[in-house]
C-alpha atoms as a PDB file:
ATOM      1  CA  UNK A   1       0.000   0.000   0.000  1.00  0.00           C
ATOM      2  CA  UNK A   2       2.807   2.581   0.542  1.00  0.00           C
ATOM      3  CA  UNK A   3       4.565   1.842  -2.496  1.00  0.00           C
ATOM      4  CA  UNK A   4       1.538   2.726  -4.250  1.00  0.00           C
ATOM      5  CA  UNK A   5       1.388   5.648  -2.860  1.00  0.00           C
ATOM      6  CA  UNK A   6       4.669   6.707  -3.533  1.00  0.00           C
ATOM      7  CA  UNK A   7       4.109   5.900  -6.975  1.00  0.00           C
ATOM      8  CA  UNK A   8       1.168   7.784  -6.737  1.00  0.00           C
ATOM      9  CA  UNK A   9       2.670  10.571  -5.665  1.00  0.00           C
ATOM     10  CA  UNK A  10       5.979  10.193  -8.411  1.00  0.00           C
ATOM     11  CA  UNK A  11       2.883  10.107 -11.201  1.00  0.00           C
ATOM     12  CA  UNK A  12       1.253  12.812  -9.807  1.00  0.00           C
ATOM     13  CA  UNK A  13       4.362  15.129  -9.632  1.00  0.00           C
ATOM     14  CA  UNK A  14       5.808  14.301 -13.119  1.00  0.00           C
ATOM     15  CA  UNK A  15       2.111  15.215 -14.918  1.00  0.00           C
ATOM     16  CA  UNK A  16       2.311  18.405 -12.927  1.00  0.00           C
ATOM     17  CA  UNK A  17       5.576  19.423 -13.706  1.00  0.00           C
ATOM     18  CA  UNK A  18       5.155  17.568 -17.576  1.00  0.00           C
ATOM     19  CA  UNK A  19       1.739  20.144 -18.030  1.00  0.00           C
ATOM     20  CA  UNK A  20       4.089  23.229 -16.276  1.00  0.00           C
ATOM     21  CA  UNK A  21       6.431  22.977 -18.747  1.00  0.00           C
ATOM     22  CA  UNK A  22       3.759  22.120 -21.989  1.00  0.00           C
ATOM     23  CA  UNK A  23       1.951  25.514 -20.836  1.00  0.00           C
ATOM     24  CA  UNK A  24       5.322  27.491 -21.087  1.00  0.00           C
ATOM     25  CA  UNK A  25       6.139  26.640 -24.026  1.00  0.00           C
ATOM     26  CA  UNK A  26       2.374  26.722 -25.651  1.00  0.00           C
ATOM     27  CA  UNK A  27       2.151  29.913 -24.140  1.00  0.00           C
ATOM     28  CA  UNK A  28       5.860  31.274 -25.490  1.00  0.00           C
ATOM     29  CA  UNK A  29       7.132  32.141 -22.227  1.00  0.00           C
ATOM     30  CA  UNK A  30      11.275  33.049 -23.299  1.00  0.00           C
ATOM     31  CA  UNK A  31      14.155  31.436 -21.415  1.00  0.00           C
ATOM     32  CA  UNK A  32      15.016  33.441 -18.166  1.00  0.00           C
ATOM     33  CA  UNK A  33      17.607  35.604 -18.511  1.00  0.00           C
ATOM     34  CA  UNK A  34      18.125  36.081 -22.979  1.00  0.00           C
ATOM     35  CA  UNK A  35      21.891  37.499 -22.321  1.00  0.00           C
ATOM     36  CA  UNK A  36      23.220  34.886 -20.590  1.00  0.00           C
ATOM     37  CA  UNK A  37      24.782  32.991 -23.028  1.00  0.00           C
ATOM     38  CA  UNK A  38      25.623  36.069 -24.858  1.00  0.00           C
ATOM     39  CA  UNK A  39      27.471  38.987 -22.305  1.00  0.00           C
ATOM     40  CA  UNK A  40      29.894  37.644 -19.495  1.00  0.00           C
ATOM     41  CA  UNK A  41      30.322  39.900 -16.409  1.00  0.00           C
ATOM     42  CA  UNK A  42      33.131  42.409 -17.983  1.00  0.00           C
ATOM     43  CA  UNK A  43      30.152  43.243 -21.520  1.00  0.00           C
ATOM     44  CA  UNK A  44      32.639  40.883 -23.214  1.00  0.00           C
ATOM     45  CA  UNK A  45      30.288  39.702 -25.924  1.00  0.00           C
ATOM     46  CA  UNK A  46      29.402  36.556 -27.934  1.00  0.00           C
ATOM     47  CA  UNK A  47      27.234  34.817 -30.931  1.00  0.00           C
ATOM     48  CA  UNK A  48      24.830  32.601 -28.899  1.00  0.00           C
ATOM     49  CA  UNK A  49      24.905  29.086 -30.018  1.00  0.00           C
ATOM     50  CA  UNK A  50      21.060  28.241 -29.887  1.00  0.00           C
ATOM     51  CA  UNK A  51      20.105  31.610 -31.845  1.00  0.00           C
ATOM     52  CA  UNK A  52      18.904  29.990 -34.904  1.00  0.00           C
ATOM     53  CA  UNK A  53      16.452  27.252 -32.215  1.00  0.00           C
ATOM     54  CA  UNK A  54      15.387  29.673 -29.833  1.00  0.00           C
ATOM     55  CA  UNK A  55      15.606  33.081 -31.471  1.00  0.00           C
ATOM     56  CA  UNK A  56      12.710  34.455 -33.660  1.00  0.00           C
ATOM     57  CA  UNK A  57      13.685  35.658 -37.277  1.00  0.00           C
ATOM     58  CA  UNK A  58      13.654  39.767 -37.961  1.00  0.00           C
ATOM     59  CA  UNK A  59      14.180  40.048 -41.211  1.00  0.00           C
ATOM     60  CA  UNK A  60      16.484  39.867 -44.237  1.00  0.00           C
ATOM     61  CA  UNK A  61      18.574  42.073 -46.433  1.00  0.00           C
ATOM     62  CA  UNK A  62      19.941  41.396 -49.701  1.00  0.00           C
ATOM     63  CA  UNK A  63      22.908  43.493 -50.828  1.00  0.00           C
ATOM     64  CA  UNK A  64      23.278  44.322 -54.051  1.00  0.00           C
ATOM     65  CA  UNK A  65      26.189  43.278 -56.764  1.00  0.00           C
ATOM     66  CA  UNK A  66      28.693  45.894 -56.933  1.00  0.00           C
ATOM     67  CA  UNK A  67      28.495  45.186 -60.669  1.00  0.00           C
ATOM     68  CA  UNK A  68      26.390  43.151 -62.474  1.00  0.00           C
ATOM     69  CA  UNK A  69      23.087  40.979 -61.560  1.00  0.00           C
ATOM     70  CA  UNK A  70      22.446  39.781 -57.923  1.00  0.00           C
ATOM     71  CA  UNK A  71      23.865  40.136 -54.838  1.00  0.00           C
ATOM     72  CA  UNK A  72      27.063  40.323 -53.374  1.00  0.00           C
ATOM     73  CA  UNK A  73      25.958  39.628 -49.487  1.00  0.00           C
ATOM     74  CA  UNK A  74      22.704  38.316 -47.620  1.00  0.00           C
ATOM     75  CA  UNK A  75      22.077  39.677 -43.834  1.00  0.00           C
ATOM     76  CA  UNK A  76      19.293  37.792 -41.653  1.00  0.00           C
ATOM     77  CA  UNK A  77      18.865  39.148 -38.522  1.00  0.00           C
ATOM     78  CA  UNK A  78      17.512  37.082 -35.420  1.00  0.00           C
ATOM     79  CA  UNK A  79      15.834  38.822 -32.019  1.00  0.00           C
ATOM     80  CA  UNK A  80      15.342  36.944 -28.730  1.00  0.00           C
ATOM     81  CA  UNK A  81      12.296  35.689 -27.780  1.00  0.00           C
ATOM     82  CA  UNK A  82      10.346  38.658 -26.850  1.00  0.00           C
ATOM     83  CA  UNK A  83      11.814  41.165 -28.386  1.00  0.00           C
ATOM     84  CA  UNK A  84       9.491  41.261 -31.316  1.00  0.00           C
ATOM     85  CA  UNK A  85       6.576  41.449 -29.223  1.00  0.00           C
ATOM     86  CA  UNK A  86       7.657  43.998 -26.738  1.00  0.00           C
ATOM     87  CA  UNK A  87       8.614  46.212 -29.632  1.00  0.00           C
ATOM     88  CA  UNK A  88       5.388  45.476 -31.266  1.00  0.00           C
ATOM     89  CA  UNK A  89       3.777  46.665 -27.503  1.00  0.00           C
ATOM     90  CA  UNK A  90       6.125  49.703 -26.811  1.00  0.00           C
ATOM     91  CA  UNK A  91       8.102  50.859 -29.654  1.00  0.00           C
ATOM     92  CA  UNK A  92      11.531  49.865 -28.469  1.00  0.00           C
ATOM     93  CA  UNK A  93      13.824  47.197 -28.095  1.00  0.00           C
ATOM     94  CA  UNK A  94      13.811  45.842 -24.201  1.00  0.00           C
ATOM     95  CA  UNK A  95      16.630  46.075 -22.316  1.00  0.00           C
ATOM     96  CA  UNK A  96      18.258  42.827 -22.568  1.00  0.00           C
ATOM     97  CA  UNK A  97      17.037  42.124 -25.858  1.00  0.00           C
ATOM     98  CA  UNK A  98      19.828  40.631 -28.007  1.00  0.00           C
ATOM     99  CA  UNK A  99      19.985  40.706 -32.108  1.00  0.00           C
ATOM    100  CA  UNK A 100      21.928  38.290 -33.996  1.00  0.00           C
ATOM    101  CA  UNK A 101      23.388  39.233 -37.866  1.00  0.00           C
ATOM    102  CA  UNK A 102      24.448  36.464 -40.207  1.00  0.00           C
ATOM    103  CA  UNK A 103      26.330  37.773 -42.590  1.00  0.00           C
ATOM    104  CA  UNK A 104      26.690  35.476 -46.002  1.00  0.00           C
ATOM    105  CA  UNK A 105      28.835  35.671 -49.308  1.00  0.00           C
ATOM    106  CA  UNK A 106      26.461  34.818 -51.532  1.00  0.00           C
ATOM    107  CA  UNK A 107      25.956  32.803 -54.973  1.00  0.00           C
ATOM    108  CA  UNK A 108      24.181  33.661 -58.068  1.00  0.00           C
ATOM    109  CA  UNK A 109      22.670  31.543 -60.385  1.00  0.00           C
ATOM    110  CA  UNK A 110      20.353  31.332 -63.365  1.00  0.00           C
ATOM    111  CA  UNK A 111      17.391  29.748 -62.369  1.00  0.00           C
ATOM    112  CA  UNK A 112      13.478  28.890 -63.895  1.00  0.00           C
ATOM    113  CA  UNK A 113      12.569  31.932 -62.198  1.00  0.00           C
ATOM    114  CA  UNK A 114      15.467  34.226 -62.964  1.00  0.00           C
ATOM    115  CA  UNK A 115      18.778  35.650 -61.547  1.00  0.00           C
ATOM    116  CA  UNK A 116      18.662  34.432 -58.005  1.00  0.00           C
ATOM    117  CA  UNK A 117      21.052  34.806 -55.102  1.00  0.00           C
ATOM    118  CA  UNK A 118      21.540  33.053 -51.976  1.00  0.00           C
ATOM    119  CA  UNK A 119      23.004  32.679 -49.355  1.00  0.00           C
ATOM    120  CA  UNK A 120      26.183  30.977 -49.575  1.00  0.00           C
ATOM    121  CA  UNK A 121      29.318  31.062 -47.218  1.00  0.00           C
ATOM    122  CA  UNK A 122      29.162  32.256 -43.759  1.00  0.00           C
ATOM    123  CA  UNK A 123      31.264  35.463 -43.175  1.00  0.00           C
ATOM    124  CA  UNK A 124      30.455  35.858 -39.898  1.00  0.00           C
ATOM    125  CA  UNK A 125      28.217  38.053 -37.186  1.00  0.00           C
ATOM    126  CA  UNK A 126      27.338  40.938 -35.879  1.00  0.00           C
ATOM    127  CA  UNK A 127      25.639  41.185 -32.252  1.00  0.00           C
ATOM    128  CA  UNK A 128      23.421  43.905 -30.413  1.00  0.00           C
ATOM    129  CA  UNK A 129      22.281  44.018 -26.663  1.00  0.00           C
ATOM    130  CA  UNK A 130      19.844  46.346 -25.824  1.00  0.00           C
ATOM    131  CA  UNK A 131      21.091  48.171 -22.970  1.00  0.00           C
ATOM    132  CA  UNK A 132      19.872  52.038 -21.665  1.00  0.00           C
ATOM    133  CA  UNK A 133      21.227  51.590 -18.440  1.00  0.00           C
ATOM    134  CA  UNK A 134      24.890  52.046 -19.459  1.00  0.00           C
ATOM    135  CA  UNK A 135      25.631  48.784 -17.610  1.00  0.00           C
ATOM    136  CA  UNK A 136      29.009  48.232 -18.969  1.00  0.00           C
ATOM    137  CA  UNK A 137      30.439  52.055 -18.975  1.00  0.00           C
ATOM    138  CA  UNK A 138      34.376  51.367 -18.858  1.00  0.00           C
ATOM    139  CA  UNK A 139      33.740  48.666 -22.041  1.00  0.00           C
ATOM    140  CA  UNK A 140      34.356  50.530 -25.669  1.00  0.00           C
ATOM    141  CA  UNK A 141      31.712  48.139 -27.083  1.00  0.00           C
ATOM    142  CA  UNK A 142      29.172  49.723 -24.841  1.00  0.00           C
ATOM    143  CA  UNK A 143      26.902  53.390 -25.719  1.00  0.00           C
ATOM    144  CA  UNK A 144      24.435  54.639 -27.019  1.00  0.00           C
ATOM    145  CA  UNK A 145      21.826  52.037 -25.710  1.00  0.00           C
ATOM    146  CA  UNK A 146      23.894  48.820 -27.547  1.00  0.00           C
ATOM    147  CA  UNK A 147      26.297  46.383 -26.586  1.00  0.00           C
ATOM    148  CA  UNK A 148      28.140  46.282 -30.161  1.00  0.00           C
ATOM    149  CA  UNK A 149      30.253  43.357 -31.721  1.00  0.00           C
ATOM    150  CA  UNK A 150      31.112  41.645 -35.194  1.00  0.00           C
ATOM    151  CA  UNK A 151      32.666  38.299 -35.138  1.00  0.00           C
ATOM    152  CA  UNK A 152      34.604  36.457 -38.196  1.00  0.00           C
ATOM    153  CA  UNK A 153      32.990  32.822 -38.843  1.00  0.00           C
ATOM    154  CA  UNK A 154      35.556  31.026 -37.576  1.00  0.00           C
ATOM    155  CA  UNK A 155      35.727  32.936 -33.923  1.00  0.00           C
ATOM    156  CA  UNK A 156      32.077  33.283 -32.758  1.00  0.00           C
ATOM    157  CA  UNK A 157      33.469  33.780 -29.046  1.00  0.00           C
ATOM    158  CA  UNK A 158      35.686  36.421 -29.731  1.00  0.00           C
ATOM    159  CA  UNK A 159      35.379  39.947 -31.431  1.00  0.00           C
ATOM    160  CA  UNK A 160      37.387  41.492 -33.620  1.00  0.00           C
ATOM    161  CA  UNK A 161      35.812  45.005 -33.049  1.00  0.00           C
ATOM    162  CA  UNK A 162      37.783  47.565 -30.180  1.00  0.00           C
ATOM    163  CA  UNK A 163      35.245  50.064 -29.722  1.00  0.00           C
ATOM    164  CA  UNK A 164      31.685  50.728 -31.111  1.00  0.00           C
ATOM    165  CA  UNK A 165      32.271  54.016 -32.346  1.00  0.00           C
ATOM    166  CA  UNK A 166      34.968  53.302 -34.974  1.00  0.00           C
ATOM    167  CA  UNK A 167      33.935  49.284 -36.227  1.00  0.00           C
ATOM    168  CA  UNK A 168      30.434  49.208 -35.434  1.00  0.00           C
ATOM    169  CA  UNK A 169      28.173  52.729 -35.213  1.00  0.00           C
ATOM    170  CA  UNK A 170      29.080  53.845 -38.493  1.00  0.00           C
ATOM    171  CA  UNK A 171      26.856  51.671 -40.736  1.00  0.00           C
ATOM    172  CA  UNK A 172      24.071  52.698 -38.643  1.00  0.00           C
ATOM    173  CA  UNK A 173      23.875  56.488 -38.888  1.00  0.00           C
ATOM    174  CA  UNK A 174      21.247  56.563 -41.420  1.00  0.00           C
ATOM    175  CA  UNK A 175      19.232  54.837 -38.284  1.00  0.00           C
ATOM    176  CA  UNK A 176      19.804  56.525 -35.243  1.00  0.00           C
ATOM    177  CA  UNK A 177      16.786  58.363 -35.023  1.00  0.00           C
ATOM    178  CA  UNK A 178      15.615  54.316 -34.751  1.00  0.00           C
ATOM    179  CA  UNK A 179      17.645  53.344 -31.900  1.00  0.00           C
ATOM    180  CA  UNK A 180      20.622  52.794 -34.474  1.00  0.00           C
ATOM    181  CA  UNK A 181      18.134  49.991 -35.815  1.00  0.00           C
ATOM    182  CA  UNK A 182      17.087  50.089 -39.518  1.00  0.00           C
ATOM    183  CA  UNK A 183      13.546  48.875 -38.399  1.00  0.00           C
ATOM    184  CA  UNK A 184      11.671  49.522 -41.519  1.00  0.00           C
ATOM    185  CA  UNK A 185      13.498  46.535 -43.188  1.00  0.00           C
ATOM    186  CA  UNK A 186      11.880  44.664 -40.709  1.00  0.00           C
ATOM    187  CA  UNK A 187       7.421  44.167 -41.457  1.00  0.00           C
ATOM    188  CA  UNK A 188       7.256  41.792 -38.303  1.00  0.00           C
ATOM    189  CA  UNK A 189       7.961  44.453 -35.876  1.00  0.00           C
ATOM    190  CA  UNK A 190       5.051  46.539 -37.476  1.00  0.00           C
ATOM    191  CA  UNK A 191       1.381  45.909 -36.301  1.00  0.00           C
END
């Protein structure tokens, strides 16, 4: 009778915790704490590995041949779970929120449709935290409301950038009335 119980009581337990975890994920509820696996404790900053499982996809850019037909690079551009949503609520990024780049060579083909392009060989990324507390002030990757960093294919833990202001900031002028983000390529984040 008291192993029954107890077995009971395992059954019991597991289908609680079983349906807990079903509802979070029905539900969309993001991993706790989106930066973790992306900023260490100095704002030192890195591609997350599960970005293509867990994040949600932004958008894409194509850009154009310098000569020619096609293009010579494809962007798509990943935001952590939330992010979308709480932009979609409030206008802004959330602090925390963290946006992954890929950056491809591309290849361009004659196809039944036309001149396509796609994406081809990885160059590498660039990554964006959301921060407007200024939580890493003594870290030249840090200001203006970003965490800034590209990283070469082969080196997705470390950066090659030095400070946001000379390697990063630049290509996003044209968007700083945006928070530096060009968020008209981007129809998901409209309503």
């Amino acid at each position: 009778m008291k192993l029954s119980r107890t077995v009971g009581l395992a059954v019991a337990i597991s289908l609680v915790t079983g349906t807990v975890a079903a509802l979070a994920q029905i539900s969309g509820a993001a991993p706790a704490g989106p930066t973790a696996n992306v900023v260490d404790a100095s704002g030192q900053l890195r591609v997350p590995a599960d970005y293509r499982t867990v994040y949600q996809t932004l958008g894409s850019w194509a850009i154009a041949a310098d000569s020619g037909q096609g293009s010579k690079e494809m962007h798509t551009v990943y935001a952590s779970p939330g992010a979308i949503d709480t932009y979609r609520k409030t206008g802004h990024f959330p602090d925390g929120a963290v946006l992954v780049k890929e950056v491809f060579a591309t290849s361009t083909n004659e196809m039944t449709t036309g001149t396509v392009s796609h994406a081809d060989k990885l160059k590498g990324w660039f990554v964006m935290v959301k921060d407007s507390k200024g939580t890493h002030p003594d870290n030249p990757l840090w200001g203006d409301g970003w965490g800034w960093s590209w990283f070469d294919a082969d080196k997705p833990l470390k950066t090659t950038s030095t400070d946001y202001h000379t390697d990063c900031q630049g290509c996003h002028v044209p968007a700083k009335a945006t928070d530096w983000i060009y968020v008209s390529g981007y129809p998901v984040l409209r309503h």
